[in-house]
N, C-alpha and C. Protein backbone atom coordinates (compact mmCIF):
# COMPACT_ATOMS: atom_id res chain seq x y z
N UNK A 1 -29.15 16.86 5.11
CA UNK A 1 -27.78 16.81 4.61
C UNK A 1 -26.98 15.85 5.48
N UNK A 2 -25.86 15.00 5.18
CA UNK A 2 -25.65 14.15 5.73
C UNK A 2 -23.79 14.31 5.43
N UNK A 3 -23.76 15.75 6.00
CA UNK A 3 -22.65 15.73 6.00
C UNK A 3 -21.58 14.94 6.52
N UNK A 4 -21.98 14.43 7.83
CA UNK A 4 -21.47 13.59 8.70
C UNK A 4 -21.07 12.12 8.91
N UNK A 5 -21.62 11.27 7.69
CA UNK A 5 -21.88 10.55 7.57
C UNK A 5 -21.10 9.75 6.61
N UNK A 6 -20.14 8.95 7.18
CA UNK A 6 -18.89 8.56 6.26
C UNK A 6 -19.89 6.99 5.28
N UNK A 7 -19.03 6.72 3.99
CA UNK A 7 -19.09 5.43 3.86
C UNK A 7 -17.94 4.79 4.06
N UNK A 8 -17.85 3.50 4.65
CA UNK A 8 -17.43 2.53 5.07
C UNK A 8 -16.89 1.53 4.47
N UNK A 9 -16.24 0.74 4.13
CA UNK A 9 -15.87 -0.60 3.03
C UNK A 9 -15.09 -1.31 3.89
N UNK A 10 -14.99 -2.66 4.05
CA UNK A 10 -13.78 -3.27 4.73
C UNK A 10 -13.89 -4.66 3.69
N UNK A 11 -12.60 -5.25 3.12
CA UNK A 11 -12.32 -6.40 2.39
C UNK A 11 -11.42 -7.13 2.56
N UNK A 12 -11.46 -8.36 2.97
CA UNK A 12 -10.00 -9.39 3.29
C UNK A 12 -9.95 -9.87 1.28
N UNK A 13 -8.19 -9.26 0.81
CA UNK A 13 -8.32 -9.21 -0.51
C UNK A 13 -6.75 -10.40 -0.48
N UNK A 14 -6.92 -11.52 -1.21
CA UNK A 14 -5.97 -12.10 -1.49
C UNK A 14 -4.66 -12.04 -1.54
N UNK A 15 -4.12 -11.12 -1.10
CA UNK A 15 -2.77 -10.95 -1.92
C UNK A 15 -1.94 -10.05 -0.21
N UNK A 16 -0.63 -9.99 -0.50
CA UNK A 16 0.31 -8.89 0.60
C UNK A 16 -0.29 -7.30 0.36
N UNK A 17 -0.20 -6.70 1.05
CA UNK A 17 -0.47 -5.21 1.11
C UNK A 17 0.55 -4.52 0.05
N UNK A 18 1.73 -5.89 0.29
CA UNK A 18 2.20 -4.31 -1.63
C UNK A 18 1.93 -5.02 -2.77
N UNK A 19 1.40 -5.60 -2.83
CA UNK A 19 0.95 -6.25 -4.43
C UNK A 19 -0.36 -5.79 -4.37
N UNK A 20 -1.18 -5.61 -3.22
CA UNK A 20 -2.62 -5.08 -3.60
C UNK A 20 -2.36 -3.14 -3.27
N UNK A 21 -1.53 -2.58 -3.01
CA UNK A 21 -1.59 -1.68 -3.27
C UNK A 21 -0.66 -1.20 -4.25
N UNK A 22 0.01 -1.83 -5.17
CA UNK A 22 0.48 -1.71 -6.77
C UNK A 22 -0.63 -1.90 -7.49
N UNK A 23 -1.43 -2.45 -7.51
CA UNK A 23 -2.91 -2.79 -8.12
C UNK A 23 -3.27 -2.01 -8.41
N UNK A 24 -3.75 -1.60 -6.86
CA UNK A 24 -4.70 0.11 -6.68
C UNK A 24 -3.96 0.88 -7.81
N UNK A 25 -2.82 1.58 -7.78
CA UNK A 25 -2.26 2.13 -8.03
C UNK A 25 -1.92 2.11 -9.45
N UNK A 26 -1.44 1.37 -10.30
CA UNK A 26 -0.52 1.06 -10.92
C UNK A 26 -1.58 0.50 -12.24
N UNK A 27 -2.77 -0.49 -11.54
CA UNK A 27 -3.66 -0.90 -12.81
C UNK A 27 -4.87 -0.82 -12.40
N UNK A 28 -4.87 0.65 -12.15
CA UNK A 28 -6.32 0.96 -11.66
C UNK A 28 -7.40 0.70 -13.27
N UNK A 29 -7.24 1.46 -13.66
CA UNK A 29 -7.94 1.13 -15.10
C UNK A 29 -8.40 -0.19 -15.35
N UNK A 30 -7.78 -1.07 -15.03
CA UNK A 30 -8.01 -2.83 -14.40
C UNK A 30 -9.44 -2.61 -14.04
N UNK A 31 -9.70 -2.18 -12.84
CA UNK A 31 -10.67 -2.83 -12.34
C UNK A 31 -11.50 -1.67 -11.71
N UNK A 32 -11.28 0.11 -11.65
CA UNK A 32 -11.97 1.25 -11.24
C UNK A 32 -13.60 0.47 -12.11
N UNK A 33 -14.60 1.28 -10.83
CA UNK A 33 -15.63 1.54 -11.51
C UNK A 33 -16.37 0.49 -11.02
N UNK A 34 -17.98 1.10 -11.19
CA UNK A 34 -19.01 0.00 -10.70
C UNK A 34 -19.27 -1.06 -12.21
N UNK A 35 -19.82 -2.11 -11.83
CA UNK A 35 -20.29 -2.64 -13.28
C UNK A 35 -20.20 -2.62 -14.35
N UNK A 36 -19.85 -2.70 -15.18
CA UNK A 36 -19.84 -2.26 -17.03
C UNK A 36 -19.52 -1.01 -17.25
N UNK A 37 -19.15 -0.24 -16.35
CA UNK A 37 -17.72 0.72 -16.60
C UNK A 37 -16.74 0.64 -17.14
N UNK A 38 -16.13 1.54 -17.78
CA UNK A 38 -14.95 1.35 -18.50
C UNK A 38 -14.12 2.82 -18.50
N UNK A 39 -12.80 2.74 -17.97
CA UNK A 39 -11.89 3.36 -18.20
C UNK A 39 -11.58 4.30 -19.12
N UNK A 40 -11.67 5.33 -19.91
CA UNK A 40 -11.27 5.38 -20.94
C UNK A 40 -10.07 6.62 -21.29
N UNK A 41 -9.91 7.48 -19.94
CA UNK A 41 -8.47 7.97 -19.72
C UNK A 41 -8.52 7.83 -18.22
N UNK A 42 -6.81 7.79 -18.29
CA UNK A 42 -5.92 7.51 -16.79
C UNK A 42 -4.81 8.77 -16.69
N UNK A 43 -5.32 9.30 -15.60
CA UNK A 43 -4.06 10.41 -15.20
C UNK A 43 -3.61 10.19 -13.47
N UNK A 44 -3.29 9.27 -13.26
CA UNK A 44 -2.85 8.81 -11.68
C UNK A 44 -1.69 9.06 -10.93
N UNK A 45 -0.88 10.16 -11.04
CA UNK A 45 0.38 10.13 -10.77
C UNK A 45 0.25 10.02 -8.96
N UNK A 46 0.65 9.15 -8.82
CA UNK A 46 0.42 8.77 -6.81
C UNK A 46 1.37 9.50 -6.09
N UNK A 47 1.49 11.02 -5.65
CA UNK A 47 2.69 11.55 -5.29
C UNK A 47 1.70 12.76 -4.61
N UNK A 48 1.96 12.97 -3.18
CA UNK A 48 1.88 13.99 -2.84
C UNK A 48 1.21 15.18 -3.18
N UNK A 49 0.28 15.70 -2.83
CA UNK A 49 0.34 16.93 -3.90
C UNK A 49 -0.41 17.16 -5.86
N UNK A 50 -0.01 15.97 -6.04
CA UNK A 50 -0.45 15.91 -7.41
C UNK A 50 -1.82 15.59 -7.89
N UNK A 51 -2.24 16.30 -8.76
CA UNK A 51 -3.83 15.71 -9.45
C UNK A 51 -3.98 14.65 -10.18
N UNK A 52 -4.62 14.37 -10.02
CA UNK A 52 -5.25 12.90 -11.12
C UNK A 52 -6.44 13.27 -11.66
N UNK A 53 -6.99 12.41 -12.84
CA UNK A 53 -8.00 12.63 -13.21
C UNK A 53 -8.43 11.28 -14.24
N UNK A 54 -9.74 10.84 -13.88
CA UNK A 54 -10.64 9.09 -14.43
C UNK A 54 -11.36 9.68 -14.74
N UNK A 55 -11.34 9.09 -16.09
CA UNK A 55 -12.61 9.18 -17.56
C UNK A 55 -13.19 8.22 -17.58
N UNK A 56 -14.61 7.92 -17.04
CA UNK A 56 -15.04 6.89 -16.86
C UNK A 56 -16.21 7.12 -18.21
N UNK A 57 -16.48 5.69 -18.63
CA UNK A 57 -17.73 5.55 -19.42
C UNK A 57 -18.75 4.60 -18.68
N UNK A 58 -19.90 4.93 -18.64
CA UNK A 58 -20.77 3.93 -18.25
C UNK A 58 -21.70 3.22 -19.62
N UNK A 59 -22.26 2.02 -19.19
CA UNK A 59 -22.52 0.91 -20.01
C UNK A 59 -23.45 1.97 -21.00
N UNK A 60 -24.23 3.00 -21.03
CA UNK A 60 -25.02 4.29 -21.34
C UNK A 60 -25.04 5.11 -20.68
N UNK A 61 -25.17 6.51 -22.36
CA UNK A 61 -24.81 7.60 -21.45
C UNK A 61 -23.32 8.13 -21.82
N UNK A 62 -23.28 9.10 -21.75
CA UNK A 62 -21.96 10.54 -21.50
C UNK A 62 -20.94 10.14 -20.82
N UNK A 63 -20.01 10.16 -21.12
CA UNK A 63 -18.39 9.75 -20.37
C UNK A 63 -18.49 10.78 -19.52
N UNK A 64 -18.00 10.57 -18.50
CA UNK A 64 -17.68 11.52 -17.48
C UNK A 64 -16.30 11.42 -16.42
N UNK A 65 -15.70 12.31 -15.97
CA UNK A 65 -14.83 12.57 -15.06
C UNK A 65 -14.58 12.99 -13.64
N UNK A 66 -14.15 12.08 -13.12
CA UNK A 66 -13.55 12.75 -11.79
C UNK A 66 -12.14 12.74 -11.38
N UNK A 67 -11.81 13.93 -10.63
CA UNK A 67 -10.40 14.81 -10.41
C UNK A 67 -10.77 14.42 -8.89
N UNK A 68 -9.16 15.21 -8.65
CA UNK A 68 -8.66 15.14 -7.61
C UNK A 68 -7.53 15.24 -6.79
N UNK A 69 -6.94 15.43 -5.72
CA UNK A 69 -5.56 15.33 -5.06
C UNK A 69 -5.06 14.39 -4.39
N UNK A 70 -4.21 14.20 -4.40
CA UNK A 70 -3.63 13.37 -3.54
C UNK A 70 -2.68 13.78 -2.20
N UNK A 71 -3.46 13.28 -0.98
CA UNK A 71 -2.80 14.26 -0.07
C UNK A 71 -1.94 13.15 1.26
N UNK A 72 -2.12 12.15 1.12
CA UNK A 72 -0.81 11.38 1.69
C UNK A 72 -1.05 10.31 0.78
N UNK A 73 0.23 9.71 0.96
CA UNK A 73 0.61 8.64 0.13
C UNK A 73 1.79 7.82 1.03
N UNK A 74 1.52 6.98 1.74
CA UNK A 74 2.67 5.75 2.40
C UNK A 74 2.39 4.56 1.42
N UNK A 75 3.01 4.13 0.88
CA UNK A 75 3.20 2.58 0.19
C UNK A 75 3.75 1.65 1.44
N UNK A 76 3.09 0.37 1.15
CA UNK A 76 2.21 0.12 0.93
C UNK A 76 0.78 0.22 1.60
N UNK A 77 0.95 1.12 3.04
CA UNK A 77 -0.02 0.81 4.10
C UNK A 77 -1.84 2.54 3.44
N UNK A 78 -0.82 3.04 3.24
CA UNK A 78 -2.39 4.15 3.14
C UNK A 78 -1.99 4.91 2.16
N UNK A 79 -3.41 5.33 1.60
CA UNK A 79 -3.37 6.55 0.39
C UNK A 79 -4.77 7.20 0.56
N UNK A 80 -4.57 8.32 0.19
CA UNK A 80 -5.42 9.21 0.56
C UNK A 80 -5.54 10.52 -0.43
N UNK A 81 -6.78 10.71 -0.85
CA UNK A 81 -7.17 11.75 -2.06
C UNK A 81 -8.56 12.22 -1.91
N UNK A 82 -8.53 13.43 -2.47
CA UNK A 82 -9.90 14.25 -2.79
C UNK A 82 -10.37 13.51 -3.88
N UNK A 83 -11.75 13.46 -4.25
CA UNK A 83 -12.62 13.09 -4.67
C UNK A 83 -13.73 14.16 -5.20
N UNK A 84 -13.52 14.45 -6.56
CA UNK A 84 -14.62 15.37 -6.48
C UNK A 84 -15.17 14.64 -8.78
N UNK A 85 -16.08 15.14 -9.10
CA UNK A 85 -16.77 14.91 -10.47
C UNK A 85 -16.25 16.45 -10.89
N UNK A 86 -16.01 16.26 -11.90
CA UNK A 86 -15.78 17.42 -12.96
C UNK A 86 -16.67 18.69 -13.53
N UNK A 87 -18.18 17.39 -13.83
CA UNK A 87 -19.28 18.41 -13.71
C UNK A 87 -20.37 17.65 -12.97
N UNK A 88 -20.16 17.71 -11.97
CA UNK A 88 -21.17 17.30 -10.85
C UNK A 88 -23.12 17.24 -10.60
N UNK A 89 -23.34 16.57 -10.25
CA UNK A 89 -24.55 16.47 -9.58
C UNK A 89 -25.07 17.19 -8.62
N UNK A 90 -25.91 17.96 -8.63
CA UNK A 90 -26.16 19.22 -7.37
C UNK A 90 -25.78 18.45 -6.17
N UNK A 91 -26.08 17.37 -5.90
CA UNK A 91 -26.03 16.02 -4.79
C UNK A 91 -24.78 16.13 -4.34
N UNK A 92 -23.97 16.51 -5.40
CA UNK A 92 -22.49 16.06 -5.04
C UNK A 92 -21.41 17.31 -4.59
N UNK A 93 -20.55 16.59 -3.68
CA UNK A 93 -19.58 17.84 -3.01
C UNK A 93 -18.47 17.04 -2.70
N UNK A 94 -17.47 17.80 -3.08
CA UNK A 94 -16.14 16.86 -2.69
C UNK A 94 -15.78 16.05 -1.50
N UNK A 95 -15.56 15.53 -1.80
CA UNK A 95 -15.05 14.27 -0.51
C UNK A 95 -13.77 13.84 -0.42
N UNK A 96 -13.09 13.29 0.55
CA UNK A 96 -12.13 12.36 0.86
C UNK A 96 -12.21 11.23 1.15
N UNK A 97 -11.42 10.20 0.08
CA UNK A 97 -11.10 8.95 0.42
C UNK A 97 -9.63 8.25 0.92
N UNK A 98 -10.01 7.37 2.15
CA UNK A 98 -9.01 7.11 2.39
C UNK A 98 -8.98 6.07 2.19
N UNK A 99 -7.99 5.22 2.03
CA UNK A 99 -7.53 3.75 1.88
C UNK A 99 -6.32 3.12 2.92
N UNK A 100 -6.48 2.16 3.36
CA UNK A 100 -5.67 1.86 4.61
C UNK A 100 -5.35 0.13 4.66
N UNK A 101 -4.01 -0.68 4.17
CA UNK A 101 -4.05 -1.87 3.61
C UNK A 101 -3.36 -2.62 5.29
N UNK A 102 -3.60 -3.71 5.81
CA UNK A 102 -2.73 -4.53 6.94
C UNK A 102 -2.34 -5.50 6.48
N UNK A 103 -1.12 -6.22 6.62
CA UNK A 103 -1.60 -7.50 6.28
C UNK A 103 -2.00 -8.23 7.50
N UNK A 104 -2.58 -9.63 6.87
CA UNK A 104 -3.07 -10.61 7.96
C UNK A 104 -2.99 -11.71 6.97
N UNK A 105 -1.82 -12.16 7.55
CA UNK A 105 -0.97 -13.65 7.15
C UNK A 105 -0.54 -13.52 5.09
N UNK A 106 -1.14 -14.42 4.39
CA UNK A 106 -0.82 -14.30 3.13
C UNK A 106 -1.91 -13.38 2.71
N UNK A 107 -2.69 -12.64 3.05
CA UNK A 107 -3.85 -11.30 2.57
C UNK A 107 -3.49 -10.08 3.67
N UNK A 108 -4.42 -9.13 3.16
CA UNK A 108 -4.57 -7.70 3.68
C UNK A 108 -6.15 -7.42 3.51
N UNK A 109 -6.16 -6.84 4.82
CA UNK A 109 -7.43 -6.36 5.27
C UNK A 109 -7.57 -4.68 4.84
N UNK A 110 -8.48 -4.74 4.01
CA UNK A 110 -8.40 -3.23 3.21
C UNK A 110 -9.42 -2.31 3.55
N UNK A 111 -9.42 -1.20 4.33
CA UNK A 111 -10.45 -0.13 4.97
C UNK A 111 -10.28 1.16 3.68
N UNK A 112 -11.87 1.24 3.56
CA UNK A 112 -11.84 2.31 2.75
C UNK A 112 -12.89 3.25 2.96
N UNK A 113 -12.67 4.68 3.30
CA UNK A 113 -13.72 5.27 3.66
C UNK A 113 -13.73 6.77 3.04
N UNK A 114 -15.29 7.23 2.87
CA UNK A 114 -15.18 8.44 1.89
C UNK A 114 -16.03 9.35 2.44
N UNK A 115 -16.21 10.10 2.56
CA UNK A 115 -16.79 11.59 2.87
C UNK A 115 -16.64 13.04 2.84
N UNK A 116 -17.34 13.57 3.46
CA UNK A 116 -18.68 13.53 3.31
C UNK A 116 -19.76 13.42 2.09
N UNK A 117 -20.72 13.22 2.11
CA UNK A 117 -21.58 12.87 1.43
C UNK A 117 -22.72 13.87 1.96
N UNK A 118 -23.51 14.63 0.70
CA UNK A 118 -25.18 15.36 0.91
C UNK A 118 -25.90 14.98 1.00
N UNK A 119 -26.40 13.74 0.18
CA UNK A 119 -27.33 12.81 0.26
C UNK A 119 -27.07 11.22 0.56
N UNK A 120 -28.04 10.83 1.35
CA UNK A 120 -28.24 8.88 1.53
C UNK A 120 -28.30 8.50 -0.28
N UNK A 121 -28.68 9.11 -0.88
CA UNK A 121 -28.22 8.34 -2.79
C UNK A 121 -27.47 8.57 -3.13
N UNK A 122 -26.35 9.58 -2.68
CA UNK A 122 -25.05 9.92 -3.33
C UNK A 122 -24.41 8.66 -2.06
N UNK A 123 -24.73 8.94 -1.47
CA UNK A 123 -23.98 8.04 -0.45
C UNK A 123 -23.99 5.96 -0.69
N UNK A 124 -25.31 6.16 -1.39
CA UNK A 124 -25.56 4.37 -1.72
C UNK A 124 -25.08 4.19 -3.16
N UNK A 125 -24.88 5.74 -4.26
CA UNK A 125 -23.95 5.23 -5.37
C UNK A 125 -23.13 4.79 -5.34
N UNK A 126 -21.76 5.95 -3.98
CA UNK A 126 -20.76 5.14 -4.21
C UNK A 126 -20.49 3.99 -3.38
N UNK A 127 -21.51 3.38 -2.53
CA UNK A 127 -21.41 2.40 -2.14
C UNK A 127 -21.30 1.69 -2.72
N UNK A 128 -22.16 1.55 -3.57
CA UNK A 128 -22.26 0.48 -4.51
C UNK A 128 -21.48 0.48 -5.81
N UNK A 129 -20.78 1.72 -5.71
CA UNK A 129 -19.50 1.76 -6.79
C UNK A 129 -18.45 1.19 -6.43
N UNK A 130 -18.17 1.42 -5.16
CA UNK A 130 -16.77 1.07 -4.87
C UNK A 130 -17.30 -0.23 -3.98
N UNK A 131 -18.06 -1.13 -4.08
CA UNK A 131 -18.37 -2.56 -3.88
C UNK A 131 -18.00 -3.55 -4.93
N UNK A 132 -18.43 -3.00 -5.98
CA UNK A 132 -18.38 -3.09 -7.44
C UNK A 132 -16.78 -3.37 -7.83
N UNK A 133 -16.36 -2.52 -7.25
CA UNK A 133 -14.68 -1.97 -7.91
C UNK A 133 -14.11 -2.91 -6.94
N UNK A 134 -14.37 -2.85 -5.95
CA UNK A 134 -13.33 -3.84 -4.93
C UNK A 134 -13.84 -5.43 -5.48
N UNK A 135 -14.84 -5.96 -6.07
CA UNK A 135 -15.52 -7.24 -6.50
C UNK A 135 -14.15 -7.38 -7.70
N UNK A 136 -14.13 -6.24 -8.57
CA UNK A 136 -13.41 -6.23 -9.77
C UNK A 136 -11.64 -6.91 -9.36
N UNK A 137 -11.52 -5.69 -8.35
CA UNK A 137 -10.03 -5.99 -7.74
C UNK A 137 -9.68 -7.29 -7.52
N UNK A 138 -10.61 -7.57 -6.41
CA UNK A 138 -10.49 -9.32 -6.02
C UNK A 138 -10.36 -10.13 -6.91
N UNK A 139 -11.34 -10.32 -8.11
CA UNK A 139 -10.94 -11.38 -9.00
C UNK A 139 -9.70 -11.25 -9.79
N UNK A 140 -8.98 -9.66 -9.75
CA UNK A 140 -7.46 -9.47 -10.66
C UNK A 140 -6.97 -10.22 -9.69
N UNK A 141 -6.90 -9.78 -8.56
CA UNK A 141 -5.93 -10.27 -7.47
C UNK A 141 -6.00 -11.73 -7.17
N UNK A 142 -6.79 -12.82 -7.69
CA UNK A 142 -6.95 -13.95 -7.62
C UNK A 142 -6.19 -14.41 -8.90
């Protein structure tokens, strides 16, 4: 079990820290999701306290959902939420992601990290999900 074991992301993303965290925020549906994903409900209210919930479709296969809280929120510098699937994968157990924007000159250096994780394959999905999603971001943000 690999409870301990955060994932990691760091991205120098084009843009000031509040235009890339209006992005995040605001047109997530834009660009959430690994590869040939698609959006297909948005419940994001960015406030304290409040739930959200992404209806994701993959390219095949069953739409599925993940919920969650939101438990700080500073604009533009950090946001921070639970992470959990709706109807889950034995693999899977809720997590926290945080997000943390700087700037550095005309960009922002964007840290994103999620845990815990049960397994090294739950752990290399969403690696490679949210590699995916930040690839997506960058080219909006360009």
């Amino acid at each position: 079990m690999l409870t301990t074991v955060a994932l990691e992301l760091d991205r120098r993303l084009p843009a000031s820290p509040e235009v890339v965290y209006g992005v995040f925020t605001e047109q997530l549906a834009k660009w959430w999701g690994p590869a040939g994903f698609t959006v297909r409900s948005l419940d994001f209210p960015v406030q304290v306290g409040e739930r959200y919930r992404i209806e994701m479709q993959p390219p095949e296969g069953d739409p599925f959902s993940i919920t969650g809280k939101f438990r700080e929120v500073e604009a533009p510098a950090r946001l921070e939420f639970t992470f959990r699937y709706e109807n889950p994968d034995p693999d899977d157990i809720e997590n926290t992601v945080r997000l943390s924007l700087r700037e550095v000159g005309d960009s922002t250096d964007a840290h994103l990290s999620q845990a815990p994780f049960k397994t090294e394959a739950r752990l290399a999905l969403h690696r490679d999900g949210w590699g995916d999603s930040f690839d997506k971001l960058e080219r909006l943000l360009r």
